[in-house]
Protein backbone atom coordinates (compact mmCIF):
# COMPACT_ATOMS: atom_id res chain seq x y z
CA UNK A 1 -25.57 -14.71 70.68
CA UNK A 2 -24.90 -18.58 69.86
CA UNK A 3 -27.72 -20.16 69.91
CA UNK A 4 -26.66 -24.47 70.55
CA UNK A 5 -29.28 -26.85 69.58
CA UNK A 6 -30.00 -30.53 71.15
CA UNK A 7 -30.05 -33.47 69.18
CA UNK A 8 -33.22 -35.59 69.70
CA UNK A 9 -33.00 -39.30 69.47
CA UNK A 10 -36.25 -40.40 71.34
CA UNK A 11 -39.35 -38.40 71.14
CA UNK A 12 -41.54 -37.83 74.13
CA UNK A 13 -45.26 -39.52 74.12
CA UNK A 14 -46.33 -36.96 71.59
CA UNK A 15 -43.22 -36.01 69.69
CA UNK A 16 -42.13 -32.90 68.50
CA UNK A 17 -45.61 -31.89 67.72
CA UNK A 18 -45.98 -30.97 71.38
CA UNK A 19 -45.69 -27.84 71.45
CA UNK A 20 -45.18 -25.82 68.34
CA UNK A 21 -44.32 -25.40 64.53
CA UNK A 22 -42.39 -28.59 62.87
CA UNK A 23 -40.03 -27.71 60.29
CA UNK A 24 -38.63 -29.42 57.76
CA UNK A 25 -35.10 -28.56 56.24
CA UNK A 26 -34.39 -30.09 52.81
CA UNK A 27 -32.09 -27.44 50.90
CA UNK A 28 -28.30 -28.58 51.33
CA UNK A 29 -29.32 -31.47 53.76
CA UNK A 30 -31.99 -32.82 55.73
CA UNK A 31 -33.36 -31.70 59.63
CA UNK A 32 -36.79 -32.13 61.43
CA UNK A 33 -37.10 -29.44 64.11
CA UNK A 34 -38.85 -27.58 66.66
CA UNK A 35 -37.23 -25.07 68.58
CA UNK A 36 -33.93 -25.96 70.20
CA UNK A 37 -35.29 -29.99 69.27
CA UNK A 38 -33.66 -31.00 66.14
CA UNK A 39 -33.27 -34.61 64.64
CA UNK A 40 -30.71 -34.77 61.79
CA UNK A 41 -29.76 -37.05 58.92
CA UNK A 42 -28.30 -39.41 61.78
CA UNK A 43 -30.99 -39.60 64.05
CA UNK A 44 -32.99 -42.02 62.21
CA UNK A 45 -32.70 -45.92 63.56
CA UNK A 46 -34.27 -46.49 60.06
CA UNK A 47 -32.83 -44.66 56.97
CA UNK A 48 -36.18 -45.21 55.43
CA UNK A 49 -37.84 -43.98 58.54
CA UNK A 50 -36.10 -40.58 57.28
CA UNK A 51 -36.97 -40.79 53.66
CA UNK A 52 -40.85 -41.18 54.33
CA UNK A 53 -40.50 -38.26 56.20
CA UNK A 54 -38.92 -36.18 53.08
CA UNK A 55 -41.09 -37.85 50.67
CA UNK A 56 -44.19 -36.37 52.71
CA UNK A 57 -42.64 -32.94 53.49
CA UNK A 58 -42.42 -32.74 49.54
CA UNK A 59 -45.58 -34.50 48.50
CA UNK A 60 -48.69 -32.34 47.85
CA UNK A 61 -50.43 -31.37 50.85
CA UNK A 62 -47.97 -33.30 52.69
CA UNK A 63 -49.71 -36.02 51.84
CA UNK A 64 -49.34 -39.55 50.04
CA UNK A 65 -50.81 -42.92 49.31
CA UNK A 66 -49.36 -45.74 50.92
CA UNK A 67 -49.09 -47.63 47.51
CA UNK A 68 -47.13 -44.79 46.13
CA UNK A 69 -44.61 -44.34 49.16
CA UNK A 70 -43.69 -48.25 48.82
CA UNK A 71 -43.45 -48.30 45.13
CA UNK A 72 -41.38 -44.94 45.93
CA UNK A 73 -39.62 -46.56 48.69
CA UNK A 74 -39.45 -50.45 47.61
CA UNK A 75 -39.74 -50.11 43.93
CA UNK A 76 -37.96 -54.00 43.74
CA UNK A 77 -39.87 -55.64 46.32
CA UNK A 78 -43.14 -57.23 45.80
CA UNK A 79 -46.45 -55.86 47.79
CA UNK A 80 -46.40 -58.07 50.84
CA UNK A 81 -42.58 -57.56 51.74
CA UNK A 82 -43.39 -53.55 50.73
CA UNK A 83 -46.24 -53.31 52.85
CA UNK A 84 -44.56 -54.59 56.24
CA UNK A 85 -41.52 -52.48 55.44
CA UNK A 86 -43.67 -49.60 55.36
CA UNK A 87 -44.90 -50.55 58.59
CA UNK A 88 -42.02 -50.94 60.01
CA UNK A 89 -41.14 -47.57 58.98
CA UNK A 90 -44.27 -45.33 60.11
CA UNK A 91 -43.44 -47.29 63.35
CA UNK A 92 -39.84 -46.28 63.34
CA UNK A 93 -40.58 -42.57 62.25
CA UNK A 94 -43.46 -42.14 64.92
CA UNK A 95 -40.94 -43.36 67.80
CA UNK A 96 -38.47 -40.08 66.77
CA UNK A 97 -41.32 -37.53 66.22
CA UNK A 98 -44.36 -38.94 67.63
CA UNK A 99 -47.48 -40.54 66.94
CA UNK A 100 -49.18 -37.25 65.94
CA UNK A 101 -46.87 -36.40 63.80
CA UNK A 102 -47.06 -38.80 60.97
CA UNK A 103 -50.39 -40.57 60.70
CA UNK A 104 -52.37 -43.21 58.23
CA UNK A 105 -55.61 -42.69 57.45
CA UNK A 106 -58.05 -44.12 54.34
CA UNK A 107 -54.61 -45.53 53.13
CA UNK A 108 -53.20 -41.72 52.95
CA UNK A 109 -50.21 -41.07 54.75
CA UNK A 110 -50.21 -37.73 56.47
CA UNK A 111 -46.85 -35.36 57.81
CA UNK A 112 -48.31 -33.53 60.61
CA UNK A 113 -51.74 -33.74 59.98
CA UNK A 114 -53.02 -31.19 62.96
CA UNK A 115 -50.37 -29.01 63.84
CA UNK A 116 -48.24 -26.56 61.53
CA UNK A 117 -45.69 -27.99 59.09
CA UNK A 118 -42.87 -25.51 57.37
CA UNK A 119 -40.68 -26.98 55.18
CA UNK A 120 -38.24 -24.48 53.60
CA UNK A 121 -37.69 -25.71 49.87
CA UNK A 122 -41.61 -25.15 49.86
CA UNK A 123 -41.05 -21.62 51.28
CA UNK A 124 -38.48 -21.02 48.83
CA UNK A 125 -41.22 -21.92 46.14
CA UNK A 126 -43.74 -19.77 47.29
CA UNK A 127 -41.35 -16.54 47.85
CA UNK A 128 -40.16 -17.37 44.45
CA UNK A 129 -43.39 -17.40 43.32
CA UNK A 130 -44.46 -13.89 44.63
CA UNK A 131 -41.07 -12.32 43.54
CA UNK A 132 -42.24 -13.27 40.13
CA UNK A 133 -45.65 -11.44 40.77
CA UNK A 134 -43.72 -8.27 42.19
CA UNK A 135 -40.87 -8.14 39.01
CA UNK A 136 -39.17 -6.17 42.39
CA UNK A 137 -35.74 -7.09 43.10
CA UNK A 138 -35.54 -7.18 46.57
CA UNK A 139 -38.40 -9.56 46.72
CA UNK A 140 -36.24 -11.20 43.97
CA UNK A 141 -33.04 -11.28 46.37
CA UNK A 142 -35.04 -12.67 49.49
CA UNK A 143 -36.11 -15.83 47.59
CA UNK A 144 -32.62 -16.40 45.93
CA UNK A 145 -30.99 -16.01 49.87
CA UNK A 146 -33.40 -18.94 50.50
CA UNK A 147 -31.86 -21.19 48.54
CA UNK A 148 -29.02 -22.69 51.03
CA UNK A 149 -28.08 -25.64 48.67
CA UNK A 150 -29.24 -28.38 46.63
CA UNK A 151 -32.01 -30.07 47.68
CA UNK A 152 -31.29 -33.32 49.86
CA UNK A 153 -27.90 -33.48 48.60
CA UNK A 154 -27.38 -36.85 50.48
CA UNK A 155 -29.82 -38.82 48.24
CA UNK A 156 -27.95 -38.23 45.12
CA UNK A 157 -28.80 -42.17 44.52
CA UNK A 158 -32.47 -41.89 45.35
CA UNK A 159 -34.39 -41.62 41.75
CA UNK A 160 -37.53 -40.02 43.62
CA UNK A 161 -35.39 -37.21 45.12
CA UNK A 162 -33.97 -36.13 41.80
CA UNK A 163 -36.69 -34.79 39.82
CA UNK A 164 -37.24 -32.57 42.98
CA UNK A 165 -33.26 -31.83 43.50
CA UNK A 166 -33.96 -30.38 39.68
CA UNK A 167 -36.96 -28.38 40.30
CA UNK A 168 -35.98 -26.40 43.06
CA UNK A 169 -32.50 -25.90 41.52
CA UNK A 170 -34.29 -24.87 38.04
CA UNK A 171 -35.92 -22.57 40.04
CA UNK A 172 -33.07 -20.66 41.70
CA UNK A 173 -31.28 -20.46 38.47
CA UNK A 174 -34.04 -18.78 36.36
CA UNK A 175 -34.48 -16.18 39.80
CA UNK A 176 -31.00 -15.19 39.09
CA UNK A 177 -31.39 -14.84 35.19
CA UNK A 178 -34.65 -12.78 36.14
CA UNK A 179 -32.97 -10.72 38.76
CA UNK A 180 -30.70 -9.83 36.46
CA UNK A 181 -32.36 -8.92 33.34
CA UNK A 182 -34.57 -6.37 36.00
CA UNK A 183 -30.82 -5.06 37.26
CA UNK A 184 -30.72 -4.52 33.69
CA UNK A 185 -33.48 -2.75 32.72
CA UNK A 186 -32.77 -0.58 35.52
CA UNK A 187 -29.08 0.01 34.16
CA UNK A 188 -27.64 -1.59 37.36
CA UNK A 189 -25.18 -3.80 35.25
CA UNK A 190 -22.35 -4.43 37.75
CA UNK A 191 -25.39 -6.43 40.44
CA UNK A 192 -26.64 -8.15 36.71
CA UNK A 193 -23.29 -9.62 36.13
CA UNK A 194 -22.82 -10.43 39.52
CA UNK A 195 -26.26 -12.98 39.42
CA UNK A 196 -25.39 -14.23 36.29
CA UNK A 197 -21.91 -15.27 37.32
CA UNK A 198 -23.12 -17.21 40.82
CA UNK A 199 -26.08 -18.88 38.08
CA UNK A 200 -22.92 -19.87 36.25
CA UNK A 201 -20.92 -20.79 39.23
CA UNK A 202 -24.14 -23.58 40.10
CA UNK A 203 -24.82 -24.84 36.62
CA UNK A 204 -21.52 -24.17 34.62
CA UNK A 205 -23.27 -25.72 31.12
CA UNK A 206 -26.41 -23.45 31.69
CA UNK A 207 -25.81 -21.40 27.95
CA UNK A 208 -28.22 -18.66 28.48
CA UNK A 209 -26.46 -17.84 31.97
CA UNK A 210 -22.96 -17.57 29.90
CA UNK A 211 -24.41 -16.07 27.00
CA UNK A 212 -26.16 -13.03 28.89
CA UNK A 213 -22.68 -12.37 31.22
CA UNK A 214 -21.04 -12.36 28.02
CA UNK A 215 -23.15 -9.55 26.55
CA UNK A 216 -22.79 -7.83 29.64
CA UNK A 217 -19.14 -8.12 29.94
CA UNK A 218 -19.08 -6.99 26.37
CA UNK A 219 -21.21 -4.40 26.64
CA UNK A 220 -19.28 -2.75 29.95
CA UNK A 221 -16.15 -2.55 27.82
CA UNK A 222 -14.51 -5.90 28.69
CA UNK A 223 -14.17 -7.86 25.86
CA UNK A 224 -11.75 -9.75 27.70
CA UNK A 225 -13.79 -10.96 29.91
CA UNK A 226 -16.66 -11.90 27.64
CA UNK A 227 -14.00 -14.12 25.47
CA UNK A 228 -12.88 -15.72 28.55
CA UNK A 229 -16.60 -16.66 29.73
CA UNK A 230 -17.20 -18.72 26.82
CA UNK A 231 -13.65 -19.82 26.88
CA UNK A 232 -15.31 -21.56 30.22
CA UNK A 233 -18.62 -22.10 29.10
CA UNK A 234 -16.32 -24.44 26.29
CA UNK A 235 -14.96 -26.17 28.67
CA UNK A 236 -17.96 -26.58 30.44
CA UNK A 237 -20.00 -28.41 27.28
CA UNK A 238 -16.85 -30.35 26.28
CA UNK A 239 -16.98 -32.70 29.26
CA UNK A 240 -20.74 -33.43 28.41
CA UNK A 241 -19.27 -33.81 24.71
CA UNK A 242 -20.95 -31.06 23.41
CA UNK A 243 -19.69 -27.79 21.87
CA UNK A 244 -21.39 -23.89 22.27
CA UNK A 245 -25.02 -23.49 20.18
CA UNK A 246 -24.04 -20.90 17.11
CA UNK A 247 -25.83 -17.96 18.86
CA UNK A 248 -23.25 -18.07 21.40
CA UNK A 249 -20.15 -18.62 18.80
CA UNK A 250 -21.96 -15.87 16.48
CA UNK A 251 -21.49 -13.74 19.98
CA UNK A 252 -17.96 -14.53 20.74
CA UNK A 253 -17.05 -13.52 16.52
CA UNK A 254 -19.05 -10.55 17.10
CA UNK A 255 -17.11 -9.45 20.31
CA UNK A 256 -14.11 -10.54 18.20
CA UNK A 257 -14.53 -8.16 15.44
CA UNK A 258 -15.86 -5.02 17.34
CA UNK A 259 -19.29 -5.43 17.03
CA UNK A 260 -21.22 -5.34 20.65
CA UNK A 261 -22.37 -2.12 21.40
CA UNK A 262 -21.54 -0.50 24.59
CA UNK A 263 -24.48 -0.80 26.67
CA UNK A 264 -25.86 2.07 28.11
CA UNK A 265 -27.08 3.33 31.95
CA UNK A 266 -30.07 5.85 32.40
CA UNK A 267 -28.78 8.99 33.72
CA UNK A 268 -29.69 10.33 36.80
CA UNK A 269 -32.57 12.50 35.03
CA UNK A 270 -34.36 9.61 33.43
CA UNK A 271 -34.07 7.08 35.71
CA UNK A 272 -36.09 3.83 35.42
CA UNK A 273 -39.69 3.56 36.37
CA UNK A 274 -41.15 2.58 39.74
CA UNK A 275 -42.97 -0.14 39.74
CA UNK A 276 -46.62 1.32 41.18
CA UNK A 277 -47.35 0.77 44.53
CA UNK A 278 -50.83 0.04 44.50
CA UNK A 279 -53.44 2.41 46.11
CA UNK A 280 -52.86 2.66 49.85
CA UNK A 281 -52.50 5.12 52.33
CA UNK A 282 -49.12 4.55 53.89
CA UNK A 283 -46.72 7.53 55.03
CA UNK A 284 -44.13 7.93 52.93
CA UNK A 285 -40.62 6.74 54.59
CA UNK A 286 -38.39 9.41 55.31
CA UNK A 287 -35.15 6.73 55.24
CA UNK A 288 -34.49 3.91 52.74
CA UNK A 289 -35.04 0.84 54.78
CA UNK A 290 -32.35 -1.93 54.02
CA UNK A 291 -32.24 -5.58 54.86
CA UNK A 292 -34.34 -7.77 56.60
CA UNK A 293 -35.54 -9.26 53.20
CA UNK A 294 -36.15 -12.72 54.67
CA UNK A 295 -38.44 -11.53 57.55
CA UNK A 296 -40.32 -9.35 54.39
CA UNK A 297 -40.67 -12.79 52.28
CA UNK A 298 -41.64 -14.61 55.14
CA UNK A 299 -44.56 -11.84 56.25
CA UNK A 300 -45.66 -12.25 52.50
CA UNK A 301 -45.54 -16.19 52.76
CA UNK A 302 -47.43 -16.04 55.79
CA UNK A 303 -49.91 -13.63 54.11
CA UNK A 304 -50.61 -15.95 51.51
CA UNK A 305 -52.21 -18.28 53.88
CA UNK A 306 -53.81 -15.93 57.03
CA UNK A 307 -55.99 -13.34 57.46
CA UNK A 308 -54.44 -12.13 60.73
CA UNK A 309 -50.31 -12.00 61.53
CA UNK A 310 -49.24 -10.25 64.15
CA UNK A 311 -45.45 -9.08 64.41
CA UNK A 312 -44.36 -9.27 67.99
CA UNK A 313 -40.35 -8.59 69.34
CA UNK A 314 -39.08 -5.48 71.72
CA UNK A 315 -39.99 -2.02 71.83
CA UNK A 316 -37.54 -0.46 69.24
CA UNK A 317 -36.28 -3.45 67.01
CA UNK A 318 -38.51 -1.96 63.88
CA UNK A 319 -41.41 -3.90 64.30
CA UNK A 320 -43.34 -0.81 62.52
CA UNK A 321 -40.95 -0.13 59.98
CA UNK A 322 -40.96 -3.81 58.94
CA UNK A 323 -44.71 -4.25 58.63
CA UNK A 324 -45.10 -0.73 57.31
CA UNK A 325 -41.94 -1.95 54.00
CA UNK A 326 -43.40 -5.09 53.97
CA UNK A 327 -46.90 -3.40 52.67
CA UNK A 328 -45.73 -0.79 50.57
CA UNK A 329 -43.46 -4.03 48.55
CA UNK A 330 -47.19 -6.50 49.40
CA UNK A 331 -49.44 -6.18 45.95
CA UNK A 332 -53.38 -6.53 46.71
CA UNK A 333 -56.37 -5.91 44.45
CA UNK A 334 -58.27 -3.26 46.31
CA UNK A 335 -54.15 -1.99 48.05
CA UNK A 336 -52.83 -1.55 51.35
CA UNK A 337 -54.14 0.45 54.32
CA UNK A 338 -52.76 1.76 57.28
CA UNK A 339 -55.16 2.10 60.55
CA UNK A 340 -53.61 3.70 63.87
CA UNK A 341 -55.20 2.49 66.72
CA UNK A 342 -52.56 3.20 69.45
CA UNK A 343 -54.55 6.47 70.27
CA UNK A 344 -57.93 4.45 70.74
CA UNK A 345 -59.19 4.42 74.25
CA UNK A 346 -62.05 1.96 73.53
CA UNK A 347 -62.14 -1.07 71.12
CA UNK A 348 -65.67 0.52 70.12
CA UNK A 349 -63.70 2.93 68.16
CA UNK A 350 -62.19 0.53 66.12
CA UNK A 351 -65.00 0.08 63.58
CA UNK A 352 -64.85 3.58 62.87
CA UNK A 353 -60.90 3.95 62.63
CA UNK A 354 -61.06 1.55 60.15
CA UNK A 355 -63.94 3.36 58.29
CA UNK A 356 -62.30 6.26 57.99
CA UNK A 357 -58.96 4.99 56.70
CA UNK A 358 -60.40 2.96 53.72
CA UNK A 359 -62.75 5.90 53.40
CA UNK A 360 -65.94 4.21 54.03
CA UNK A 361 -68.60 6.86 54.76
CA UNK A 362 -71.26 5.81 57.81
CA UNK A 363 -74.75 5.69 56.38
CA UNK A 364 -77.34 6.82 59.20
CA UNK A 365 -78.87 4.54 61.27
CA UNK A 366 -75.98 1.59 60.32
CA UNK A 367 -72.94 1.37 62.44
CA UNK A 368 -69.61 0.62 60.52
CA UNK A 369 -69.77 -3.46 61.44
CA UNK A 370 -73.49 -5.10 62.69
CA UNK A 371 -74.32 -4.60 66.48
């Protein structure tokens, strides 16, 4: 189903903050929506109406001091001419997503101080993040699908936008060399070489990205191949007027002359070790379940920051089976517990379902929760 969205110019008395979740898209370019309400790159009368708008979706608590957004902003003008171009500008971004959305208060500047604010690089961050906690590949694989391009690639000019362009691209590149070092650990060598070559394909200088596909290659029998990736990775350094470090021409003689052992998969009856679930009590799937990694990143996201999320859709669209791989991948201190309350009659029962999954015995006299 194509789903058509409507370009906002003019915001309604209370913006876009009327009646929902704002989000803010700043991987491969920039977007302010809410539902089917989207304001692009070109629906700023102000270009600087815009950037405040980025710098706060990036800033800290999405947050900043007005002295910092004009020396951000304005770093030539002088504080007077600063200050009413900042003005100017909160006025200007208020009239496309309205005055809720973007207020001043005790000289901080605030993106959508009451209502809830996504912004995707920072979700890409935070999945990252927990992949890192998991060492699990798929959670691995959801946060690298996050990453839909370089960050604000429009501002390539703007000096405050780069440092952040680098970070989140740093980011996505060491997710692919960790990705694949756990492919190969696990002796899954053909999906290893496959994330060091799109690593390669973003940053061709990146040296450690070359060097590992080169071992690989090497390793898998194609010495061909592994000559012809530093053959690029060469290339690569001799625009920037640089030449290959000596580990990775000590490599390419020793690929050369024979050397590079062939690199070895665990047989089927040794295969790697599962990473440990945690102590829980969930049934154990009959299926594999495949896909839906970015609704799984997103429940853990969401986890991060609520006690309560509920998972709502149609009967049959795997609503269970989602929550139910979402836990068994989720990694708390005291684990994950399942608690079936479809065949409850009365919410008084609850307490007691709960008891009795996490094993709690009732003590005479004390109910499971206070009266």
């Amino acid at each position: 189903m194509a789903v058509h969205r409507r370009p906002v110019g003019q915001a309604g008395p209370k913006g876009l903050t009327e009646t929902g979740v704002v989000r803010v898209r700043l991987l491969e370019g920039f977007e302010v929506s809410l539902g089917s309400r989207v304001v692009g790159e070109d629906g700023w009368r102000l270009r600087k109406a815009a950037g405040v708008i980025k710098l706060l979706a990036l800033a800290p608590g999405h947050r900043m001091h007005r002295e910092r957004a004009m020396d951000l902003l304005w770093p030539k003008l002088d504080r007077e001419a600063a200050a009413n171009n900042l003005h100017r500008t909160l006025y200007a971004a208020r009239r496309v997503l309205g005055s809720d959305a973007v207020r001043l208060r005790e000289g901080q500047i605030l993106l959508c101080p009451e209502d809830p604010l996504l912004v995707d690089v920072e979700t890409f961050e935070n999945t990252a993040d927990a992949a890192r906690r998991s060492r699990d590949p798929a959670a691995y694989r959801a946060a690298v699908d996050l990453y839909a391009g370089d960050l604000l690639p429009d501002d390539l000019y703007e000096g405050w936008a780069q440092e952040y362009r680098e970070e989140s691209r740093g980011t996505y590149l060491s997710l692919l060399e960790e990705l694949a070092g756990l492919y190969e650990e696990r002796g899954e060598l053909e999906p290893a070489i496959e994330s060091l070559r799109k690593a390669t394909h973003v940053d061709p200088t990146r040296e450690e990205s070359h060097l590992h596909l080169m071992r690989l290659y090497a390793g898998t029998g194609r010495p061909h191949r592994a000559l012809e990736q530093y053959e690029r990775l060469r290339q690569a350094l001799e625009d920037l007027d640089a030449e290959p470090n000596t580990q990775s021409s000590r490599l390419r003689e020793d690929i050369l002359a024979g050397r590079v052992p062939i690199l070895r998969t665990p047989s089927p009856a040794n295969p790697p070790a599962a990473e440990s679930p945690g102590r829980n009590n969930l049934p154990v799937p009959l299926t594999s379940f495949v896909g839906r990694e970015r609704e799984k990143a997103e429940i853990g996201r969401l986890l991060d920051t609520a006690r309560l999320l509920t998972l709502t859709g149609t009967g049959g669209c795997g609503k269970s089976r989602l929550a139910l791989a979402s836990a068994r991948e989720l990694a708390f201190p005291d684990g994950t517990w399942l608690v079936e309350l479809a065949a409850l009659s009365e919410a008084a029962l609850v307490p007691g379902a709960v008891a009795n999954a996490l094993g709690v015995g009732e003590q005479p006299g004390r109910p499971p929760r206070p009266s």
